[in-house]
Protein backbone atom coordinates (compact mmCIF):
# COMPACT_ATOMS: atom_id res chain seq x y z
CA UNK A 1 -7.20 -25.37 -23.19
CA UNK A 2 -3.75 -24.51 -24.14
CA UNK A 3 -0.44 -25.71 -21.98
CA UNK A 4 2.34 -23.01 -22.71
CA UNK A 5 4.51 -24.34 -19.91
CA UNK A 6 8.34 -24.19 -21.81
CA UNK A 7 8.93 -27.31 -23.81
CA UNK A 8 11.94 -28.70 -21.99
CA UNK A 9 10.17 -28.77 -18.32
CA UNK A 10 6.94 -29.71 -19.47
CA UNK A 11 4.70 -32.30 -16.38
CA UNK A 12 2.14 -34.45 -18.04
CA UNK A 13 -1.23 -32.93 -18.39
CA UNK A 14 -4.64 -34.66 -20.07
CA UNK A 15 -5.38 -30.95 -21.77
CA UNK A 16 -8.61 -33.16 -22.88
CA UNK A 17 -9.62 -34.34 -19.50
CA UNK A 18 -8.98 -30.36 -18.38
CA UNK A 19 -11.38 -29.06 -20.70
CA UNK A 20 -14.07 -31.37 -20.19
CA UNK A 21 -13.80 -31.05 -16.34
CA UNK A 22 -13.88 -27.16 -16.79
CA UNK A 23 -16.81 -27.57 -19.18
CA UNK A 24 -18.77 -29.39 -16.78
CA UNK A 25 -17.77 -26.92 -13.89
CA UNK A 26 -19.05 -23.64 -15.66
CA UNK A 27 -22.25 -25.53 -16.37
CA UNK A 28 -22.69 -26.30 -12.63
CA UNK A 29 -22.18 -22.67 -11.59
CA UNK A 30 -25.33 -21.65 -13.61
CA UNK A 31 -23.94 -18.67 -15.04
CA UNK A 32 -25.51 -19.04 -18.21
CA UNK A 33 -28.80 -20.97 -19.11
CA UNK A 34 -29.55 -23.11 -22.06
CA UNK A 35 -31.90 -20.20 -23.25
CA UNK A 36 -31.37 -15.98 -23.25
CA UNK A 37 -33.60 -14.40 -20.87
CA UNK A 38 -36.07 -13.04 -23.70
CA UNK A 39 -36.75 -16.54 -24.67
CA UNK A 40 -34.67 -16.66 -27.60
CA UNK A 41 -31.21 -18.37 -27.69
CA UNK A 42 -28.50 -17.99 -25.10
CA UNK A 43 -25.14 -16.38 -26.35
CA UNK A 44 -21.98 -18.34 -26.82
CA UNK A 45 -19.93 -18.33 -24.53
CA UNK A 46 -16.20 -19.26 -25.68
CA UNK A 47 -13.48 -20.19 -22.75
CA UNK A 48 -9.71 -20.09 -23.24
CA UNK A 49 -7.38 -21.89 -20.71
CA UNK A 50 -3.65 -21.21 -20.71
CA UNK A 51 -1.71 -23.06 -18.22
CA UNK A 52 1.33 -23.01 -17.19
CA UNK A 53 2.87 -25.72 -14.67
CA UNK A 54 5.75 -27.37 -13.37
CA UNK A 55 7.33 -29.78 -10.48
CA UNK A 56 10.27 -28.96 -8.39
CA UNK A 57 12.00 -31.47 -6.38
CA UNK A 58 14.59 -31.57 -3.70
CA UNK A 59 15.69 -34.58 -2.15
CA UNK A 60 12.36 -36.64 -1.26
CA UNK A 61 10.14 -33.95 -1.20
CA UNK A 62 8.82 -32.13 -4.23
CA UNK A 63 6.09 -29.43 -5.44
CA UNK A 64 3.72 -28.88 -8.01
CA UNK A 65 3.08 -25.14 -9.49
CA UNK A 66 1.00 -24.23 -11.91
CA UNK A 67 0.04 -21.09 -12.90
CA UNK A 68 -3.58 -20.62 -14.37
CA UNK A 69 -5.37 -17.97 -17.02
CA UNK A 70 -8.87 -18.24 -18.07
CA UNK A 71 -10.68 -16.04 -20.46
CA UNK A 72 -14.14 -16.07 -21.27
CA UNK A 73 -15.95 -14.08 -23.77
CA UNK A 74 -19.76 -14.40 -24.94
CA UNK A 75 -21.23 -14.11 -28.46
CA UNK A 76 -23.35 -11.91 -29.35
CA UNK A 77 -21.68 -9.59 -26.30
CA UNK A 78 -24.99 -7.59 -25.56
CA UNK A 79 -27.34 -10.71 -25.24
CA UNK A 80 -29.23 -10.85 -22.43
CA UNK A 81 -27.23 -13.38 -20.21
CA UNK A 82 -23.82 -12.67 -21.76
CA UNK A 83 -20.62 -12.26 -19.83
CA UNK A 84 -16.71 -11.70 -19.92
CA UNK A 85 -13.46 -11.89 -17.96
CA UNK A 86 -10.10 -12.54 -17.85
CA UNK A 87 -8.61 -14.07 -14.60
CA UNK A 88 -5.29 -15.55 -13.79
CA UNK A 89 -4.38 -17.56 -10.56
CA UNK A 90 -1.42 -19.80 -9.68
CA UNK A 91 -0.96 -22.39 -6.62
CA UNK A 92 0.87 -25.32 -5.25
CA UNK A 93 0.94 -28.64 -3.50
CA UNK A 94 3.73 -30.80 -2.15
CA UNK A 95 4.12 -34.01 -2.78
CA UNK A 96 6.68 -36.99 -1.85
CA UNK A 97 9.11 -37.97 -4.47
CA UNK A 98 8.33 -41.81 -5.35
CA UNK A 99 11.48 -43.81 -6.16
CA UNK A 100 10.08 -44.64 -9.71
CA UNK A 101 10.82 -41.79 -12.11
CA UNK A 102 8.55 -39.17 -13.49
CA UNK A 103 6.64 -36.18 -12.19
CA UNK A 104 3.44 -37.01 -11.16
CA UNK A 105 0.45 -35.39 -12.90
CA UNK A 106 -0.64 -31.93 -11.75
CA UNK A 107 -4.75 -32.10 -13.50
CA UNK A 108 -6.27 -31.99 -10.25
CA UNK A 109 -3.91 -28.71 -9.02
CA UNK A 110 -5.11 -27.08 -12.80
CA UNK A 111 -8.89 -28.23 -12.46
CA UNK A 112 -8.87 -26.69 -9.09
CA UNK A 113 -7.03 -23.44 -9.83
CA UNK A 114 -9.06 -22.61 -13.24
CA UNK A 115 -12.36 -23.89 -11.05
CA UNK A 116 -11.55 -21.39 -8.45
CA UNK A 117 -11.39 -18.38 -10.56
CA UNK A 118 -14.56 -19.35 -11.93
CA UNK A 119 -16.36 -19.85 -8.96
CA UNK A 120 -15.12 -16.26 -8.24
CA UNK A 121 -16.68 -14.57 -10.92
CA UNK A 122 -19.75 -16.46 -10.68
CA UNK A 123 -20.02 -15.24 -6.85
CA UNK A 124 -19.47 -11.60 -7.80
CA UNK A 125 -21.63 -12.19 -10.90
CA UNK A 126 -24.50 -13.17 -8.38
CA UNK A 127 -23.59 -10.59 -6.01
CA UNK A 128 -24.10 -7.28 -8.58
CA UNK A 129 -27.09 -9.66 -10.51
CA UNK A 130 -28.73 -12.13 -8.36
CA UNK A 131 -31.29 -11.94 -5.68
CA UNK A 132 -31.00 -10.04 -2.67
CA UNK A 133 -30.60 -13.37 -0.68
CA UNK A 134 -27.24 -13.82 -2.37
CA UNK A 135 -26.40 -10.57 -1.31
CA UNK A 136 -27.38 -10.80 2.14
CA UNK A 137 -25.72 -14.63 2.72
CA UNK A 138 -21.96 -12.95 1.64
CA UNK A 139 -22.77 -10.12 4.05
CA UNK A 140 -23.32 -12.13 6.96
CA UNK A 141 -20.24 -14.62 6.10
CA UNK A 142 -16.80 -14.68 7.71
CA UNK A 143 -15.00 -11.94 6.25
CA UNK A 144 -12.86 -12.11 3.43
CA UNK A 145 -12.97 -10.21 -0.03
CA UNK A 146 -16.43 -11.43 -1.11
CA UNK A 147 -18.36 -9.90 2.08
CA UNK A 148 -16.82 -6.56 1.22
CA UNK A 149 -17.96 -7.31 -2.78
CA UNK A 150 -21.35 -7.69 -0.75
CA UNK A 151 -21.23 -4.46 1.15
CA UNK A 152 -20.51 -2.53 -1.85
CA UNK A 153 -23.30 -4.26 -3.84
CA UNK A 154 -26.05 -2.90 -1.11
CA UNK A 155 -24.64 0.30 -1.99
CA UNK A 156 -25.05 0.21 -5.68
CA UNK A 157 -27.88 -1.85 -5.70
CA UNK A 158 -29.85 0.49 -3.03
CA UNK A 159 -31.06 -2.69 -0.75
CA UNK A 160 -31.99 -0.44 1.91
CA UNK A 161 -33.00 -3.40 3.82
CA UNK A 162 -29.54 -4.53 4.58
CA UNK A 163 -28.91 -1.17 6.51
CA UNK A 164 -29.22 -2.75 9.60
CA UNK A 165 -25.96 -5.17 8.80
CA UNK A 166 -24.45 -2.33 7.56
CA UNK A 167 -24.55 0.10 10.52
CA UNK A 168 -22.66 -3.39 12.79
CA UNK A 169 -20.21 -3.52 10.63
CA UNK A 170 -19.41 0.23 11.12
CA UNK A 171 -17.83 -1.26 14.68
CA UNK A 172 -15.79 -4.13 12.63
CA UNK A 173 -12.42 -4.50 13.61
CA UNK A 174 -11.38 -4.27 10.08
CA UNK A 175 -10.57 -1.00 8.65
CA UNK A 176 -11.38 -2.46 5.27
CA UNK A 177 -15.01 -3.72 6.24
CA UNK A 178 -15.70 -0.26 8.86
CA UNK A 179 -15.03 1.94 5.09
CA UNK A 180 -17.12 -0.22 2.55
CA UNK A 181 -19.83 -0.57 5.10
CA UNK A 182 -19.62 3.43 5.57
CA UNK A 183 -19.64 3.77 1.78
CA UNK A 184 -22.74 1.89 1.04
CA UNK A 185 -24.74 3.53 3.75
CA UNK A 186 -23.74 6.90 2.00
CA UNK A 187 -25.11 5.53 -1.27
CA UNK A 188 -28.20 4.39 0.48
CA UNK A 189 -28.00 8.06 2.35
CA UNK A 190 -29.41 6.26 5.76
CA UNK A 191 -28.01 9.26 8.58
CA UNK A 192 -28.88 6.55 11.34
CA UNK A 193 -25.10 6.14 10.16
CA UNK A 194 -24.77 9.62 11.34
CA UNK A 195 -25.63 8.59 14.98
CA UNK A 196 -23.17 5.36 14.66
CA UNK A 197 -20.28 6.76 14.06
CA UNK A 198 -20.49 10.17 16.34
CA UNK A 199 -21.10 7.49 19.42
CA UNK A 200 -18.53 4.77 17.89
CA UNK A 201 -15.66 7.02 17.34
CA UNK A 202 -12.80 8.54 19.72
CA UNK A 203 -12.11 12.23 18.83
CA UNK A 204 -8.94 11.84 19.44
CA UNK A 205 -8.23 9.24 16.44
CA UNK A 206 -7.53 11.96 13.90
CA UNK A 207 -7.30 9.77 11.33
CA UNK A 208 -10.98 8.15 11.70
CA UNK A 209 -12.24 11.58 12.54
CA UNK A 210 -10.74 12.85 8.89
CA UNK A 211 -13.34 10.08 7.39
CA UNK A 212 -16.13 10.61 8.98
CA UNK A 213 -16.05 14.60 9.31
CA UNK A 214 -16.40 13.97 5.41
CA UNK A 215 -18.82 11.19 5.52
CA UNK A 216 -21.40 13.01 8.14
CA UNK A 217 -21.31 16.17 5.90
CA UNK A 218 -22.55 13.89 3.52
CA UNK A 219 -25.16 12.74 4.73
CA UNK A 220 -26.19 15.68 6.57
CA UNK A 221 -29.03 16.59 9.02
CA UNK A 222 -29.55 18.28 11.95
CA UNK A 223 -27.59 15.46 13.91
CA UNK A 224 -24.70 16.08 11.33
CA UNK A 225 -24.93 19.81 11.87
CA UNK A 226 -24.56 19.65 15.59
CA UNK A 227 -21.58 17.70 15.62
CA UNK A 228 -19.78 19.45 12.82
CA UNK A 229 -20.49 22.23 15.10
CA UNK A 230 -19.25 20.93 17.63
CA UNK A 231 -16.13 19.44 16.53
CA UNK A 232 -15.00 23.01 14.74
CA UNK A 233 -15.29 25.12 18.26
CA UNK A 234 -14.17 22.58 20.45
CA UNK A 235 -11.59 19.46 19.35
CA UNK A 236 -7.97 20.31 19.86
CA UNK A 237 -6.59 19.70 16.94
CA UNK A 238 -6.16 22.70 14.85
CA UNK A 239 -6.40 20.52 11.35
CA UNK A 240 -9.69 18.76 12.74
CA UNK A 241 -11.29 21.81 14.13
CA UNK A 242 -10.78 23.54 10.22
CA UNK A 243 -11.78 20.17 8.29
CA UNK A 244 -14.96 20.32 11.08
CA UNK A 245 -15.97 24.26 9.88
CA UNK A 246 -15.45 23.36 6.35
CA UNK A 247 -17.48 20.30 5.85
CA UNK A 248 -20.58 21.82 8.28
CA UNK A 249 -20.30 24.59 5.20
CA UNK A 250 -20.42 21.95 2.80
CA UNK A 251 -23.45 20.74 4.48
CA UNK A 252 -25.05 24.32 4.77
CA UNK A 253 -24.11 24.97 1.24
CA UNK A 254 -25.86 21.86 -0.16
CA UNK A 255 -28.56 21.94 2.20
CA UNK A 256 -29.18 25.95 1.09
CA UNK A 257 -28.96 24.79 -2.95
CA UNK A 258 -31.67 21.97 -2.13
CA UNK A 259 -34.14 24.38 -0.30
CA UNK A 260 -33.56 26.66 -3.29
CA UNK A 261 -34.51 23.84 -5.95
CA UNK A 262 -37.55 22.71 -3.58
CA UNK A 263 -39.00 26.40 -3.62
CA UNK A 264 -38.41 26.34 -7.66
């Protein structure tokens, strides 16, 4: 652990107490095991902390700042088991201003910050590695950044059984979550999407219509086809009614090179 805070403003930090607690952290988040996954020996993983902090202080009141970078890097890289990354994160915390003098010590704000962005990785580790149950438990959670790491990782992973959770979130309120979810069921190519969104969306919303004119083209059928159809002779939008005829010939052309290959 390095502090490269400038000299002059420099708050106390035990950079010894730091990298034992961050030590002890990364062991707890089981990204790596004592042995490789062949049996042999696990790589080396090396970590390098650089921290930057500082207190500011205005009458009585006062706030800590530090600002946190943590690089990890594992030895021999292709090991089974090995990982990388490089991830900065800063934060704060208030604090009174005692009447003795000296800053007080910011460890716990740095433990916390450099914990944090590993407990990040390890989550997104899990998430494109682990078992399906860690998948599933982020896609059912409360939102944030994570459950839309989850959603894609159905996609790429092709865990057709979370299409059911995926075809809700279609009708989430966040435009965010309503696009990864339609992503991943496009990678899983489940058309019950198909039926979701021609039922869930108002024609007159041109801009969710652009999306999923594109999106039901993909996944075709004859449930695709009919509304493609039906959206190029009949919506009143002269942009929607073109981007309508063009992706139903998408669909025709695709669906006309896969007959072809099938009859090969």
């Amino acid at each position: 652990m390095e502090d490269v805070t400038p000299g002059g403003s420099r708050p106390p930090l035990d950079v010894d107490a730091l990298a034992q607690g961050l030590r002890a952290h990364v062991l707890a988040t089981g990204l790596f095991a004592a042995t490789g996954a062949d049996g042999g020996a696990a790589p080396v993983v090396r970590i390098h902390v650089a921290v930057g902090a500082e207190t500011v202080e205005a009458g009585a009141k006062g706030e800590a700042r530090a600002q946190v970078r943590v690089r990890a890097e594992s030895r021999p890289a292709q090991a089974p088991g090995a990982f990388g990354f490089d991830l900065e994160g800063q934060g704060a915390k208030p604090y009174a201003v005692p009447a003795r003098q000296g800053p007080p010590s910011l460890d716990a704000l740095v433990l916390r910050l450099a914990s944090d962005l590993v407990d990040g990785f390890a989550a997104r580790r899990r998430l494109a590695e682990g078992p399906p149950a860690a998948v599933h438990a982020a896609l059912v959670a409360d939102g944030g950044e994570l459950r839309e790491e989850a959603i894609r990782a159905v996609g790429e992973r092709h865990l057709h059984e979370e299409a059911p959770t995926l075809l809700a979130l279609l009708d989430d309120p966040d435009e965010p979550t309503r696009d990864a979810a339609l992503g991943a069921l496009i990678a899983l190519g489940d058309r019950r999407a198909v039926s979701a969104l021609t039922r869930s969306r108002s024609l007159h919303d041109r801009h969710e219509m652009r999306k999923i004119i594109e999106a039901i083209s993909i996944l075709g059928g004859q449930e695709a086809e009919d509304y493609l159809s039906f959206v190029a002779a009949t919506h009143d939008d002269d942009e929607i009614r073109a981007a309508a005829a063009a992706a139903r010939a998408r669909l025709a052309r695709r669906a006309g090179e896969g007959g072809a290959k099938s009859s090969d």
